[in-house]
PDB file of N, CA and C in Angstrom:
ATOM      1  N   UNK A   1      90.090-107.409-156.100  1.00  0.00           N
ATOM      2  CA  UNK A   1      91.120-106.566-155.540  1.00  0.00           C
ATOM      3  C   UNK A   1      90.982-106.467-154.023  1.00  0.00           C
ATOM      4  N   UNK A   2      89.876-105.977-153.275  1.00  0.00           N
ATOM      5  CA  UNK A   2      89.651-105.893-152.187  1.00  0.00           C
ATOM      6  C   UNK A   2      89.725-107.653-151.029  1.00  0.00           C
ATOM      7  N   UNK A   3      89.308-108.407-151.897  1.00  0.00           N
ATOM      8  CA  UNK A   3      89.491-109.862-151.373  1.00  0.00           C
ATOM      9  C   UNK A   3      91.470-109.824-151.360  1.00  0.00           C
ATOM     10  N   UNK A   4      92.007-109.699-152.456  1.00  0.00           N
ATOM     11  CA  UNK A   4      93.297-109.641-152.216  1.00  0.00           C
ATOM     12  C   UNK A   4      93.859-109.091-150.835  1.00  0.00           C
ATOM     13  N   UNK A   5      93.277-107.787-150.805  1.00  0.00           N
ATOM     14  CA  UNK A   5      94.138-107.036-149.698  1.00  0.00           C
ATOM     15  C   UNK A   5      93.376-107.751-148.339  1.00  0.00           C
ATOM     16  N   UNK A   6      92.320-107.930-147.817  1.00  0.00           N
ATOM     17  CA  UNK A   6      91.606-108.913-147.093  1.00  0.00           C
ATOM     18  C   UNK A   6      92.795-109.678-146.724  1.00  0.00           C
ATOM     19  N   UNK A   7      92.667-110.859-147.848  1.00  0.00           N
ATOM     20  CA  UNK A   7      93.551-112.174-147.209  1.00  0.00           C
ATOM     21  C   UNK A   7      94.806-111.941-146.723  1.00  0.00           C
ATOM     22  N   UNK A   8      95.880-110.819-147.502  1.00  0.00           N
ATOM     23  CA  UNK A   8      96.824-109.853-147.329  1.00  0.00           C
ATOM     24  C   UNK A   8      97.217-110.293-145.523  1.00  0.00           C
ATOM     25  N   UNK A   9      96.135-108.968-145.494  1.00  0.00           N
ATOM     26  CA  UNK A   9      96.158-108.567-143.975  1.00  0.00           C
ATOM     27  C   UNK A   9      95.622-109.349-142.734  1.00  0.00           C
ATOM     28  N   UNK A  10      94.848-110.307-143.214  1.00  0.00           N
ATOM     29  CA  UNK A  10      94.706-111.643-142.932  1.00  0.00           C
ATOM     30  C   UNK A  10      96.156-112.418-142.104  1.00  0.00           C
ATOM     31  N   UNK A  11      96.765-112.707-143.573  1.00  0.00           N
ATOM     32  CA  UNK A  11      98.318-113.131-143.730  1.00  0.00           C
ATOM     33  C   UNK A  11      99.143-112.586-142.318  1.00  0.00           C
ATOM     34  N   UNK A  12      98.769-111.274-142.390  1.00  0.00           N
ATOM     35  CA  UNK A  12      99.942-110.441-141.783  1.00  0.00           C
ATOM     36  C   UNK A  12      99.646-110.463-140.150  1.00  0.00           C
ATOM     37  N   UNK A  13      98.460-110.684-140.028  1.00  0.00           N
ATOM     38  CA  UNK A  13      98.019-110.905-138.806  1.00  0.00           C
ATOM     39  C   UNK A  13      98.278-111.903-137.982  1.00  0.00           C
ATOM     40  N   UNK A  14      98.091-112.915-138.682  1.00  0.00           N
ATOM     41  CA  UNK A  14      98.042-114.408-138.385  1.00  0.00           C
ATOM     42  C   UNK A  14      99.738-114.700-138.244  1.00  0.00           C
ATOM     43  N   UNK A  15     100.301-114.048-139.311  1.00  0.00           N
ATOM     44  CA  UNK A  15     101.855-114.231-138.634  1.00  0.00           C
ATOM     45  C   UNK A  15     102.497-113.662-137.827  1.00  0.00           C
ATOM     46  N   UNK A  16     102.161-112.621-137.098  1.00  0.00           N
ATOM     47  CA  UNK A  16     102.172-112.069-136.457  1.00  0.00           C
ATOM     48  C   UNK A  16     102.087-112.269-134.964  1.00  0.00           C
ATOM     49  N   UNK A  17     100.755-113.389-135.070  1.00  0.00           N
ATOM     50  CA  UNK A  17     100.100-113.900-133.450  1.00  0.00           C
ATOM     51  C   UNK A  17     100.874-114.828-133.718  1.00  0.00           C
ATOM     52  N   UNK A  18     101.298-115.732-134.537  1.00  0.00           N
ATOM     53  CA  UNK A  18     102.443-116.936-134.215  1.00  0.00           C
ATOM     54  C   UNK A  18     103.583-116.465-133.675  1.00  0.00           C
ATOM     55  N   UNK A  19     104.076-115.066-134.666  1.00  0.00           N
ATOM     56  CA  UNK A  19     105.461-115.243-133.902  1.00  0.00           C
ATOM     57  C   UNK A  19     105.582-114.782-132.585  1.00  0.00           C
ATOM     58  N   UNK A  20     104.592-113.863-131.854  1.00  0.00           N
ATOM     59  CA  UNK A  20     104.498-113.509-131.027  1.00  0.00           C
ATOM     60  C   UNK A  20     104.276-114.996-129.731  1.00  0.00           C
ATOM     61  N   UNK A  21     103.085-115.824-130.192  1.00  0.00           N
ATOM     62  CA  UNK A  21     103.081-117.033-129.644  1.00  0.00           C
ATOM     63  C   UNK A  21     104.587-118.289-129.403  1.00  0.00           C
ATOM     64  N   UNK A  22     105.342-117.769-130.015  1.00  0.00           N
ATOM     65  CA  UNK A  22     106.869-118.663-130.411  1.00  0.00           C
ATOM     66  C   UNK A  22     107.467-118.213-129.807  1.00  0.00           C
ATOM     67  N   UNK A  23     107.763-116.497-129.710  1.00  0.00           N
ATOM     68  CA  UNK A  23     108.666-116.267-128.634  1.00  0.00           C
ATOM     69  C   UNK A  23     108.271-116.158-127.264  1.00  0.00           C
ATOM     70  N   UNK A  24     106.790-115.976-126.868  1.00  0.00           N
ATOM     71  CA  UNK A  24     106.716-116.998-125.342  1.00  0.00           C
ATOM     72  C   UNK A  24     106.711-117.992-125.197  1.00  0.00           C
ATOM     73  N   UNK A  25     106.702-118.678-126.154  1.00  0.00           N
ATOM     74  CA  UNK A  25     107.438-120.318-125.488  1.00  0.00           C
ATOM     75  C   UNK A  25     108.192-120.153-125.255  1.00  0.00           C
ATOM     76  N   UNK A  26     109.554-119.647-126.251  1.00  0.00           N
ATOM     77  CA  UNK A  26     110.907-119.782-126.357  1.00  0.00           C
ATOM     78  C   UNK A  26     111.660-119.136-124.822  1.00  0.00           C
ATOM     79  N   UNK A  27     110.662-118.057-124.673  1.00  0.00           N
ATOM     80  CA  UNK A  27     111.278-117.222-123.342  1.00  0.00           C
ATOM     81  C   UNK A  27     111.044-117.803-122.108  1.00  0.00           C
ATOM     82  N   UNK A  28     109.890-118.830-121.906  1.00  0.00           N
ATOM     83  CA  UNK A  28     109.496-119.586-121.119  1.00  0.00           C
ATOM     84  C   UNK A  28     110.391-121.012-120.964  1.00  0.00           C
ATOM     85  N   UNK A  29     110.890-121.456-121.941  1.00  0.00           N
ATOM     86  CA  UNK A  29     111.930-122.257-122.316  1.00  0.00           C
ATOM     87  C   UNK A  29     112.985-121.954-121.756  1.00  0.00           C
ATOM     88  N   UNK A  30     113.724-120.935-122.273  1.00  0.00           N
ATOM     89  CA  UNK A  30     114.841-120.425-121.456  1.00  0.00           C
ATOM     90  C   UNK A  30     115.228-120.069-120.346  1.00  0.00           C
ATOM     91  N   UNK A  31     113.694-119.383-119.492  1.00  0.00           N
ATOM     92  CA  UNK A  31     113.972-119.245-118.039  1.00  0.00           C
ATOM     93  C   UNK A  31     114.294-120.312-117.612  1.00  0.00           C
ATOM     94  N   UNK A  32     114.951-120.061-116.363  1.00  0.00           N
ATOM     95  CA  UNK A  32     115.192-120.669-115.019  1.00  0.00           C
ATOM     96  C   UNK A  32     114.573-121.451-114.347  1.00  0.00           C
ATOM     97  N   UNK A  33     114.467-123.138-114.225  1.00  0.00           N
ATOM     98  CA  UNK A  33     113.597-123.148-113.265  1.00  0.00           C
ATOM     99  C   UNK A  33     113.952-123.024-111.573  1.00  0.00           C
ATOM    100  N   UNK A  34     113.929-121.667-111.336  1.00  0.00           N
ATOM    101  CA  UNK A  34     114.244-121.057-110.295  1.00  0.00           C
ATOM    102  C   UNK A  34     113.788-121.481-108.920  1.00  0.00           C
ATOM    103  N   UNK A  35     113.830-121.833-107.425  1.00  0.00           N
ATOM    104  CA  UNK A  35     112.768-121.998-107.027  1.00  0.00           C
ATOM    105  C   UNK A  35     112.675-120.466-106.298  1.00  0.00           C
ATOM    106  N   UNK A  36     111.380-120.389-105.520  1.00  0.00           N
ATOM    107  CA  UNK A  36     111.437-119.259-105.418  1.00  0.00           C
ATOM    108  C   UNK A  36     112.491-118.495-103.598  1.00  0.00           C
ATOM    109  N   UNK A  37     112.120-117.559-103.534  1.00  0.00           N
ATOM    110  CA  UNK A  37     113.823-117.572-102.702  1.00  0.00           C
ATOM    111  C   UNK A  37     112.848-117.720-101.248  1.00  0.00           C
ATOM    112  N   UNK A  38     111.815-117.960-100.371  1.00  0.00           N
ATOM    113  CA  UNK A  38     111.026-118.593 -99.371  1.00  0.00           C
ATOM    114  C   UNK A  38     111.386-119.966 -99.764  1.00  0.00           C
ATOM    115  N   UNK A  39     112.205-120.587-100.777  1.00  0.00           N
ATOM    116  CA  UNK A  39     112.588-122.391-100.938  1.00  0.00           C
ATOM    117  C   UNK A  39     113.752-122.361-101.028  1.00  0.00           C
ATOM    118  N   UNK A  40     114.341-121.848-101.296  1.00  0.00           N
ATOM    119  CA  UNK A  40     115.929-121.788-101.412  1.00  0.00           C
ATOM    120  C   UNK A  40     116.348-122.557-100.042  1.00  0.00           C
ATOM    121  N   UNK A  41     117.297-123.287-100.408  1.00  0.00           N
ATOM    122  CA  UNK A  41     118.034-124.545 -99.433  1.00  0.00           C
ATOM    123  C   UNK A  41     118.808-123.769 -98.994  1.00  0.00           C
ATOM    124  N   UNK A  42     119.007-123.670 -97.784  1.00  0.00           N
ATOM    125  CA  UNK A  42     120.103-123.341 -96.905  1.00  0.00           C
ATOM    126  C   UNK A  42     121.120-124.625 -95.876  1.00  0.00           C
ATOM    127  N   UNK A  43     122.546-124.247 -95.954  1.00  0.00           N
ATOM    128  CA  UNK A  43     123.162-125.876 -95.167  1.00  0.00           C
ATOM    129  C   UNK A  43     123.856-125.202 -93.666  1.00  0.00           C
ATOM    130  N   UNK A  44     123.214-125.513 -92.687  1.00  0.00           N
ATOM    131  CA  UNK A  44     123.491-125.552 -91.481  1.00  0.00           C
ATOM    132  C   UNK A  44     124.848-126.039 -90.992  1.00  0.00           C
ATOM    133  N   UNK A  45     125.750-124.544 -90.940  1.00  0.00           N
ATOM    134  CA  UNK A  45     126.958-125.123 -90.679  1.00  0.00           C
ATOM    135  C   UNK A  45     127.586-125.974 -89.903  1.00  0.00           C
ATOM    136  N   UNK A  46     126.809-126.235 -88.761  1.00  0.00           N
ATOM    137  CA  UNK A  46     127.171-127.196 -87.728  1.00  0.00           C
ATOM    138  C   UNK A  46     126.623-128.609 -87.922  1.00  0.00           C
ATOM    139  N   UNK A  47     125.880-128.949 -88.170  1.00  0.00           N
ATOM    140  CA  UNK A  47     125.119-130.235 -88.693  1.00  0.00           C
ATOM    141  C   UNK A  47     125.198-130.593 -89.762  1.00  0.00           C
ATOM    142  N   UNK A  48     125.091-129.888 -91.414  1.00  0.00           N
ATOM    143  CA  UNK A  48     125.554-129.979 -92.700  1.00  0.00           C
ATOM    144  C   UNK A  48     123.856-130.020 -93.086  1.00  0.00           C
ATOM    145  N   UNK A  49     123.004-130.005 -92.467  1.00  0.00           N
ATOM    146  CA  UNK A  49     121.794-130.513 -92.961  1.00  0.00           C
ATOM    147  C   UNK A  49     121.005-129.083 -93.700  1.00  0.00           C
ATOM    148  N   UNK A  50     120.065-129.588 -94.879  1.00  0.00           N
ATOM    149  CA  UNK A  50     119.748-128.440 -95.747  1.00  0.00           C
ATOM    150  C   UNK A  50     118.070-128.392 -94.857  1.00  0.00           C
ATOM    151  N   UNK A  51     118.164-126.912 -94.951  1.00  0.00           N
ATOM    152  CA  UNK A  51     116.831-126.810 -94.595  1.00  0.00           C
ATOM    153  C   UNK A  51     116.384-125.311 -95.216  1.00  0.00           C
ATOM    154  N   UNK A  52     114.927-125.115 -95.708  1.00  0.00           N
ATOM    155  CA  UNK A  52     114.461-123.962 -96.348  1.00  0.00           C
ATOM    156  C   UNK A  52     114.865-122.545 -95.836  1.00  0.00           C
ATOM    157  N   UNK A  53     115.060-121.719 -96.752  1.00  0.00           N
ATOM    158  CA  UNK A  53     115.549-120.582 -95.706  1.00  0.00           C
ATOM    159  C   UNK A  53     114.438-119.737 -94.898  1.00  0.00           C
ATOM    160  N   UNK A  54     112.967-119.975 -95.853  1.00  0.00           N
ATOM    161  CA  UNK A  54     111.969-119.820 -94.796  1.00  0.00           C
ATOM    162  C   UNK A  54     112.142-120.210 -93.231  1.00  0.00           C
ATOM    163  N   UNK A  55     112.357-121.622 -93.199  1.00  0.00           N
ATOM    164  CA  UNK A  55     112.046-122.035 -91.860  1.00  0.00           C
ATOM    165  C   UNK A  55     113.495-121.989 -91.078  1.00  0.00           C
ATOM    166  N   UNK A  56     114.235-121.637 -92.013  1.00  0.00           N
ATOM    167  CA  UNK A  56     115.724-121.691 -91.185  1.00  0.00           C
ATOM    168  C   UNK A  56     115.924-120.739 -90.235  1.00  0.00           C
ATOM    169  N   UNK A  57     116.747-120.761 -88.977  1.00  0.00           N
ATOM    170  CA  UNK A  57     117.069-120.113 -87.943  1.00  0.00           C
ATOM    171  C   UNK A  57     118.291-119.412 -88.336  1.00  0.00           C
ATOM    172  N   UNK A  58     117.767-117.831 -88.365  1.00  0.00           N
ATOM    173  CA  UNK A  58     119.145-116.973 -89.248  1.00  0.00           C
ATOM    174  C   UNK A  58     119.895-116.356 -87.712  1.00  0.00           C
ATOM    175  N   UNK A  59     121.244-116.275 -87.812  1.00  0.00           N
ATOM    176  CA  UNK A  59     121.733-115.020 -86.679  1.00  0.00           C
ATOM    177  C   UNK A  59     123.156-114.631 -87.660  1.00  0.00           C
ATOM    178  N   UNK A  60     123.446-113.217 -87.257  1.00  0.00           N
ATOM    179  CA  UNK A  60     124.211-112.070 -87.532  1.00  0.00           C
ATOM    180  C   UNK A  60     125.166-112.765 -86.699  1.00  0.00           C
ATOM    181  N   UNK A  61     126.582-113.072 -87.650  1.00  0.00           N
ATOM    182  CA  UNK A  61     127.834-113.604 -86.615  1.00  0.00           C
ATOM    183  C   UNK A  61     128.849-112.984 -87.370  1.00  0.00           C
ATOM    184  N   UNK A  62     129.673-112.629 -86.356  1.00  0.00           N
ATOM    185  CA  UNK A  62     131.433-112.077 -87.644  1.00  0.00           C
ATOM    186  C   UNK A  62     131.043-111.161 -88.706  1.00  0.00           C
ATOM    187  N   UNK A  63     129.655-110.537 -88.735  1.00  0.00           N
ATOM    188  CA  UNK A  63     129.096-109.897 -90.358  1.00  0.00           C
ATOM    189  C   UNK A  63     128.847-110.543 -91.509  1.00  0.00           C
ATOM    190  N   UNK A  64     128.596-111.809 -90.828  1.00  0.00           N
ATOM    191  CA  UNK A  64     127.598-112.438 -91.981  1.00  0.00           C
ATOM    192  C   UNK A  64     126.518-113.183 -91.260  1.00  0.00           C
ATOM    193  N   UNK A  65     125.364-113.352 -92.406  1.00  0.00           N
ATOM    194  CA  UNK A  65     124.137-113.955 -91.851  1.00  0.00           C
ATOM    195  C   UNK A  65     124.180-115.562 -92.107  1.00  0.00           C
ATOM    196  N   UNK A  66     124.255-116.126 -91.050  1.00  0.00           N
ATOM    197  CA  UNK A  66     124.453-117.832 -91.284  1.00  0.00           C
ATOM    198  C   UNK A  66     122.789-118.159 -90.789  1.00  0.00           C
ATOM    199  N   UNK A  67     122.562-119.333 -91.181  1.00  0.00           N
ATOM    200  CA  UNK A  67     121.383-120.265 -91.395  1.00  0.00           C
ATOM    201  C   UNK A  67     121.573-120.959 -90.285  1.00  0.00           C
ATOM    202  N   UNK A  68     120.598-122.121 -89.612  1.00  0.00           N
ATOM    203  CA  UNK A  68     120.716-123.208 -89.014  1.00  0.00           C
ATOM    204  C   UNK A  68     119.155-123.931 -88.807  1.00  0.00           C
ATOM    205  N   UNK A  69     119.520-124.890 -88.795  1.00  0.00           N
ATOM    206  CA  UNK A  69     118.291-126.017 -88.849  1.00  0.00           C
ATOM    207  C   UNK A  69     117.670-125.710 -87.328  1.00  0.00           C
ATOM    208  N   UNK A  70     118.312-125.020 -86.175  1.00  0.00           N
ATOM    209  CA  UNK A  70     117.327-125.298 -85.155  1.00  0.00           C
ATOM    210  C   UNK A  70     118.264-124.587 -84.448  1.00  0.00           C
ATOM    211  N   UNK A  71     117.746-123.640 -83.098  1.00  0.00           N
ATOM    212  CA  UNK A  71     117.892-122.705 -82.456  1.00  0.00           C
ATOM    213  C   UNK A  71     119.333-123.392 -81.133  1.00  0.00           C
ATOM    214  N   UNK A  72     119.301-124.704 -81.518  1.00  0.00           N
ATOM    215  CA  UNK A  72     120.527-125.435 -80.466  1.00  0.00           C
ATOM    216  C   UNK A  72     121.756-125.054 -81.469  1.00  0.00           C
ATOM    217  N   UNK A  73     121.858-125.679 -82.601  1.00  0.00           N
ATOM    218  CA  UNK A  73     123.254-125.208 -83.822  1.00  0.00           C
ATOM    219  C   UNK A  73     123.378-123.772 -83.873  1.00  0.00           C
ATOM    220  N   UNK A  74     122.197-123.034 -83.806  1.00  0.00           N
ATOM    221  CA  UNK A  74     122.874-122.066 -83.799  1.00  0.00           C
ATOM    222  C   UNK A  74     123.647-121.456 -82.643  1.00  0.00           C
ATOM    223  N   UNK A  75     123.424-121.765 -81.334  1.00  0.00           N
ATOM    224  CA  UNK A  75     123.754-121.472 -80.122  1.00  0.00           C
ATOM    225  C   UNK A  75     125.388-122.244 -79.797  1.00  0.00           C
ATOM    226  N   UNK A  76     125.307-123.343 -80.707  1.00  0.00           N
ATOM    227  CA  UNK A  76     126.585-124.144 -80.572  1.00  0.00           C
ATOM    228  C   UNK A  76     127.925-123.623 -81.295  1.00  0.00           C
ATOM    229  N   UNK A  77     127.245-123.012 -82.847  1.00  0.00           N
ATOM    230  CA  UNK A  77     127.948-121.828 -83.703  1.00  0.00           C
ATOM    231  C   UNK A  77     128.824-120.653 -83.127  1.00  0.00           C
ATOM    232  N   UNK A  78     127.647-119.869 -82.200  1.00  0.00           N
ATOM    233  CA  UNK A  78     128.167-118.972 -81.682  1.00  0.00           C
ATOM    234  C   UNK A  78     129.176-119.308 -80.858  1.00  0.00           C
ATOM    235  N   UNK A  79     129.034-120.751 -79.790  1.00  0.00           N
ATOM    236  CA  UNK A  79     130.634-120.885 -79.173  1.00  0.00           C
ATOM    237  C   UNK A  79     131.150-121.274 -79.950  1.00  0.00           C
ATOM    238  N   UNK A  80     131.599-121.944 -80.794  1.00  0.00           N
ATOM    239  CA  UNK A  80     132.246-122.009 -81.595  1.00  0.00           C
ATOM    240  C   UNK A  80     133.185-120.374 -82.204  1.00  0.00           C
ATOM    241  N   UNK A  81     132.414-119.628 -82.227  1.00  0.00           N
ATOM    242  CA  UNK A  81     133.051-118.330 -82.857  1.00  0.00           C
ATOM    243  C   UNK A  81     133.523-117.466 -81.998  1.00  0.00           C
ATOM    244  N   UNK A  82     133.234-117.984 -80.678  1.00  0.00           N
ATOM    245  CA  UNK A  82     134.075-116.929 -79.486  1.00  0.00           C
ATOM    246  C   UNK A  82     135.081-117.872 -79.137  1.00  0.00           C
ATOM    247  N   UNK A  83     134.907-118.973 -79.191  1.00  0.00           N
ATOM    248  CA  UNK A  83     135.928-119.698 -78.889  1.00  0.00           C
ATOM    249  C   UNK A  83     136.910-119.602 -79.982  1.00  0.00           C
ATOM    250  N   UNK A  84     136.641-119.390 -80.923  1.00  0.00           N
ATOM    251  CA  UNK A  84     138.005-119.413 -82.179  1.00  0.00           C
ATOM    252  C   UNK A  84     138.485-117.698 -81.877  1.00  0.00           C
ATOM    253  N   UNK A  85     137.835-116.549 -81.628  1.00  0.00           N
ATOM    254  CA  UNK A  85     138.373-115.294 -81.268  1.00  0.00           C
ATOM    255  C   UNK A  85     139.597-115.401 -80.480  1.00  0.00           C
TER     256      UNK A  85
END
């Protein structure tokens, strides 16, 4: 009797750590492979060229934050945006 309930709970255990083991795969499966947002590609409106948004050159224009590959595009941007005013 006691061997019964043993293997029992045994049973119940063991299925237990599987299913638990199945649905972190499964959830690991399903995520995103995201990159993280220090990699996120940014495209330099004046040049078209992608560059990380880490290393990208950000400035505040019109109320939005634009990107640029290098501190000349962005300077070229800005005439660009007084000149279209």
């Amino acid at each position: 009797m006691y061997r019964l309930l043993i293997i029992l709970l045994l049973l119940i255990i063991v299925s237990l750590l599987v299913r638990t083991a199945l649905r972190q795969l499964r959830r690991r499966h399903d995520e995103p492979h995201a990159l993280d947002a220090k990699d996120e590609l940014v495209q330099d409106p004046v040049c078209q060229m992608y560059v990380t948004k880490a290393s990208a050159v950000s400035a505040r224009i019109g109320g939005r934050t634009h990107y640029f590959c290098s501190r000349s595009c962005a300077q070229a941007f800005e005439k660009q945006a007084a000149a279209s005013e």
